[in-house]
C-alpha atoms as a PDB file:
ATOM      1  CA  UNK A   1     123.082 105.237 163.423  1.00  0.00           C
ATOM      2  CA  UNK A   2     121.048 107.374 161.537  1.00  0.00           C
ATOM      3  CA  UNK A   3     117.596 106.692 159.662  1.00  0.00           C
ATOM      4  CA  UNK A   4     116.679 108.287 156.706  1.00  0.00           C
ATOM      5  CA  UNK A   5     113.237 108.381 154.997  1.00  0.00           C
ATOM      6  CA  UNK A   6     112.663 106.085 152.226  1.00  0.00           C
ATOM      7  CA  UNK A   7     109.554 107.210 149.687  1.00  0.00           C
ATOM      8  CA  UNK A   8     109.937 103.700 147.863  1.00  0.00           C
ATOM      9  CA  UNK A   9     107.879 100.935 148.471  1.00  0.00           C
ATOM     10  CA  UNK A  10     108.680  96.902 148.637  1.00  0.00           C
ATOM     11  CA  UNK A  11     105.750  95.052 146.868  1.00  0.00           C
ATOM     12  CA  UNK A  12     105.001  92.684 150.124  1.00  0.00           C
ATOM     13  CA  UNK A  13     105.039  96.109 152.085  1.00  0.00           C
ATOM     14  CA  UNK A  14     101.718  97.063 149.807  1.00  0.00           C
ATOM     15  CA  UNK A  15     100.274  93.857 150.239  1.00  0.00           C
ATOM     16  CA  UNK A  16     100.454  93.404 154.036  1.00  0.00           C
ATOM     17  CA  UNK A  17      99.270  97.436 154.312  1.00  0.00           C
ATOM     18  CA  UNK A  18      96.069  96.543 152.503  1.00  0.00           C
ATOM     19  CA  UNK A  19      95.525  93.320 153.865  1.00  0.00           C
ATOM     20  CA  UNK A  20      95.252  95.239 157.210  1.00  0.00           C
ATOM     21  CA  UNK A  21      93.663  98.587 156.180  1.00  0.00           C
ATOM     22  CA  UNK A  22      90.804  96.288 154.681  1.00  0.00           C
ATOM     23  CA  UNK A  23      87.911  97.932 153.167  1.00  0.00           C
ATOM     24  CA  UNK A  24      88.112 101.434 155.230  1.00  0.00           C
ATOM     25  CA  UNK A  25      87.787 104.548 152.856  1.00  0.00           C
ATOM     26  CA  UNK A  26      91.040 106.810 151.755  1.00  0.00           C
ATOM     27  CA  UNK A  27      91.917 109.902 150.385  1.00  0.00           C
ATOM     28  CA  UNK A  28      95.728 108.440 149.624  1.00  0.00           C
ATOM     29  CA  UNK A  29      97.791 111.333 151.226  1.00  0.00           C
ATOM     30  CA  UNK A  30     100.927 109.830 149.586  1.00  0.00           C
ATOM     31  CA  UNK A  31     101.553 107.728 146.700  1.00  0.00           C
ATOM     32  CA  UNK A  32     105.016 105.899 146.826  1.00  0.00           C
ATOM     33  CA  UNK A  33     107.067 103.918 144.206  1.00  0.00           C
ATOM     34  CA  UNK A  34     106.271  99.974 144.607  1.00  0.00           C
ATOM     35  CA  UNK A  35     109.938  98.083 143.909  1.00  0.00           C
ATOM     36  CA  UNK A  36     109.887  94.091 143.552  1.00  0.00           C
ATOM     37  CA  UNK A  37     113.954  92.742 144.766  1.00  0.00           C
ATOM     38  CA  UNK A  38     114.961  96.160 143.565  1.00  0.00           C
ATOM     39  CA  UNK A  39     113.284  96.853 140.394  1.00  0.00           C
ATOM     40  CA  UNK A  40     110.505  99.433 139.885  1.00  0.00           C
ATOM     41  CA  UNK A  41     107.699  97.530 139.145  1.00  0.00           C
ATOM     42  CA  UNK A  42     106.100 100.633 137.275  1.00  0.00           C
ATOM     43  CA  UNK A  43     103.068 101.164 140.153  1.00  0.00           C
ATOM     44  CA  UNK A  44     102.360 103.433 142.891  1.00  0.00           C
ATOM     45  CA  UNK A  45     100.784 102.388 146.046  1.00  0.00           C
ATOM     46  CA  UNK A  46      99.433 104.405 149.242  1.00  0.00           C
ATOM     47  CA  UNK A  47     101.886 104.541 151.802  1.00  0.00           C
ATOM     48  CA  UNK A  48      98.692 104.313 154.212  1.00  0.00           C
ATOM     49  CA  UNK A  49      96.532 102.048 152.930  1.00  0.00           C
ATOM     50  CA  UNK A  50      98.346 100.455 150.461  1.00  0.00           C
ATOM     51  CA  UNK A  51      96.226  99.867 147.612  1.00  0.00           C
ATOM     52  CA  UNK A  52      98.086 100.153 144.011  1.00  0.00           C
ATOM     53  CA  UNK A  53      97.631 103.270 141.189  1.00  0.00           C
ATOM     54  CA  UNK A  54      99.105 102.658 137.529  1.00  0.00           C
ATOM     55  CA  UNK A  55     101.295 105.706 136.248  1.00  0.00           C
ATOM     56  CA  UNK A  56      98.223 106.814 134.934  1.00  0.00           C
ATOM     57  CA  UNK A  57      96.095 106.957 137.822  1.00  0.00           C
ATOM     58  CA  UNK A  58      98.491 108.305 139.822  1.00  0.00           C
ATOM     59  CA  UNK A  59      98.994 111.289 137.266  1.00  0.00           C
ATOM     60  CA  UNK A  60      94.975 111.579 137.099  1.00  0.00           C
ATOM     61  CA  UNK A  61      94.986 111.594 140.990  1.00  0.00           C
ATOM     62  CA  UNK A  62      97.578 114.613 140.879  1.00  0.00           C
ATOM     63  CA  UNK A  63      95.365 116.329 138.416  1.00  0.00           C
ATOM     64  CA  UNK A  64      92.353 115.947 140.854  1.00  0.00           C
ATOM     65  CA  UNK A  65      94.446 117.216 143.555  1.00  0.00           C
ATOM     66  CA  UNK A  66      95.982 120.542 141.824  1.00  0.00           C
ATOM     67  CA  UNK A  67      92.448 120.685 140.862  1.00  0.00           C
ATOM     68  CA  UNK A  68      91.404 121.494 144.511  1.00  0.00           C
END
């Protein structure tokens, strides 16, 4: 059987992944699609600390970063 990466994100995925990062500080290394039963729900969240960017923070956030 072979795995393959997924970059999308399941809402409840988000939810547990900030409910146990808690309060520590992030720089958000990777943003990844959040989906709800298979539709895009039009948000990003971290894939390591889950907390949730609109289109346009995420865009602002990749400004910041080309930036640097």
């Amino acid at each position: 059987m072979t795995l393959t990466f997924n970059s999308d994100m399941e809402y409840y995925k988000a939810l547990k992944l900030r409910e146990e990062w808690g309060n520590k500080p992030c720089d958000h290394p990777k943003l990844e699609k959040v989906y709800f039963t298979g539709a895009f729900l039009l948000n990003y969240a971290c894939a390591q600390c889950g907390a949730e960017f609109t289109v346009a923070q995420k865009l602002e956030l990749d400004l910041e970063r080309k930036r640097k």
